[in-house]
C-alpha atoms as a PDB file:
ATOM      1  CA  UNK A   1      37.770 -16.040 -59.418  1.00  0.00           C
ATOM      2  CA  UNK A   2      39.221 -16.657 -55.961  1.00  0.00           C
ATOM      3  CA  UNK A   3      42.202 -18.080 -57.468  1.00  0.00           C
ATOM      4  CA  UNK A   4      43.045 -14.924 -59.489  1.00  0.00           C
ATOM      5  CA  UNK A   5      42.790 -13.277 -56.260  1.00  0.00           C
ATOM      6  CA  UNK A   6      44.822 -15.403 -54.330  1.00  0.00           C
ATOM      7  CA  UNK A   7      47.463 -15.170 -57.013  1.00  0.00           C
ATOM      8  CA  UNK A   8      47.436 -11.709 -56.876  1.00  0.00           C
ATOM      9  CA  UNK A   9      47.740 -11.506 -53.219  1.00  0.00           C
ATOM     10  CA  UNK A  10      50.104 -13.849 -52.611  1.00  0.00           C
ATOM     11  CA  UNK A  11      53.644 -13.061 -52.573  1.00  0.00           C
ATOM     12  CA  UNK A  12      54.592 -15.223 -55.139  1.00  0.00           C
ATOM     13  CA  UNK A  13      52.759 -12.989 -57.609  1.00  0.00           C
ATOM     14  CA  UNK A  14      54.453  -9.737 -56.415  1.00  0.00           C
ATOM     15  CA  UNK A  15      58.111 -11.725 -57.165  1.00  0.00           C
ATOM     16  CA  UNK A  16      57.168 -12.335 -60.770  1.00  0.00           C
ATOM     17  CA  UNK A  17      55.822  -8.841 -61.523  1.00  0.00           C
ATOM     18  CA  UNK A  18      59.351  -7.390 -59.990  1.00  0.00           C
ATOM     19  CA  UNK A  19      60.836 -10.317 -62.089  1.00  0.00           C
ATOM     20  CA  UNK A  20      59.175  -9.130 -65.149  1.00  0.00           C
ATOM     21  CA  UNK A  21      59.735  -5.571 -64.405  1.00  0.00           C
ATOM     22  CA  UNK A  22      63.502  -6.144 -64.148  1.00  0.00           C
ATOM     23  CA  UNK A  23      63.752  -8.252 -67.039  1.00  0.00           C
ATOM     24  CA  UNK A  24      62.315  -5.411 -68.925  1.00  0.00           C
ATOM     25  CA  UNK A  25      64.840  -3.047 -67.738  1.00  0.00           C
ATOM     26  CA  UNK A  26      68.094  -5.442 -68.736  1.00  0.00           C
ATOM     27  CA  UNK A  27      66.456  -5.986 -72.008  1.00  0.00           C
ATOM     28  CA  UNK A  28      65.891  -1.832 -72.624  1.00  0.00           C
ATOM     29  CA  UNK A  29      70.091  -1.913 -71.891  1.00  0.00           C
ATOM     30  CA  UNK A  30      70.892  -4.880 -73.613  1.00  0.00           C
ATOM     31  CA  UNK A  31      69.026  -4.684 -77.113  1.00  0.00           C
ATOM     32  CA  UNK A  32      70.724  -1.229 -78.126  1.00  0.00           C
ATOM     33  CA  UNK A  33      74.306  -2.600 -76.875  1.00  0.00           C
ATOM     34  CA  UNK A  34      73.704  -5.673 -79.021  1.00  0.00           C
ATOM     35  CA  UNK A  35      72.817  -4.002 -81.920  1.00  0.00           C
ATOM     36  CA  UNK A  36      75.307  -1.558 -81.661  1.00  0.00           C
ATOM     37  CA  UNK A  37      78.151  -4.248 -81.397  1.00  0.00           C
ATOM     38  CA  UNK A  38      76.574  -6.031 -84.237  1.00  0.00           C
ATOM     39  CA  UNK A  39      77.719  -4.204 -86.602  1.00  0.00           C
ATOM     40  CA  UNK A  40      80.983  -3.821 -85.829  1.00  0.00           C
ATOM     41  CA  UNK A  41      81.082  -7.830 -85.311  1.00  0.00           C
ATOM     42  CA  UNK A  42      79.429  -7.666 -88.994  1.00  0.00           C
ATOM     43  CA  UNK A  43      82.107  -5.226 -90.426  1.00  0.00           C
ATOM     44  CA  UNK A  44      84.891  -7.064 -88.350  1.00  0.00           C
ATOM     45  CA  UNK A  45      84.039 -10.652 -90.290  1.00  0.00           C
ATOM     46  CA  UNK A  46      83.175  -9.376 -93.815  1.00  0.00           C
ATOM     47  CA  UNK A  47      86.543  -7.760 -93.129  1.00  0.00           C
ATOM     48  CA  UNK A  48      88.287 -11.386 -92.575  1.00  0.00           C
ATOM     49  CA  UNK A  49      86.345 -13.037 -95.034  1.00  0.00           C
ATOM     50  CA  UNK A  50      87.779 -10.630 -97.734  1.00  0.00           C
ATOM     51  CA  UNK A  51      91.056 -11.294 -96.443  1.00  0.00           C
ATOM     52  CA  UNK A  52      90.670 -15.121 -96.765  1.00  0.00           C
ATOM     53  CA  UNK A  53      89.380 -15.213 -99.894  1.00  0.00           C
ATOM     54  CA  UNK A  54      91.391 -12.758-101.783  1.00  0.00           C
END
């Protein structure tokens, strides 16, 4: 038990729960972005494999 609760009070905990919180946030931005530039990276190589093969 004293462990948990020097782990909580000690900085080191506070710097992975601002970590984690911020990782969080780039990952709320990033996900949508990614998804919405995978489909036009989709379209854009269906688009040059048709061209190869025909």
């Amino acid at each position: 038990m004293k462990l948990i609760i020097d782990f909580i009070l000690s900085e080191e905990g506070a710097a992975i729960a601002e970590q984690s919180l911020l990782l969080g946030l780039v990952m709320v931005a990033v996900v949508p972005a990614i998804a919405a530039y995978g489909t036009r990276i989709n379209l854009a190589v269906s688009k040059a494999s048709t061209k190869l093969i025909t």
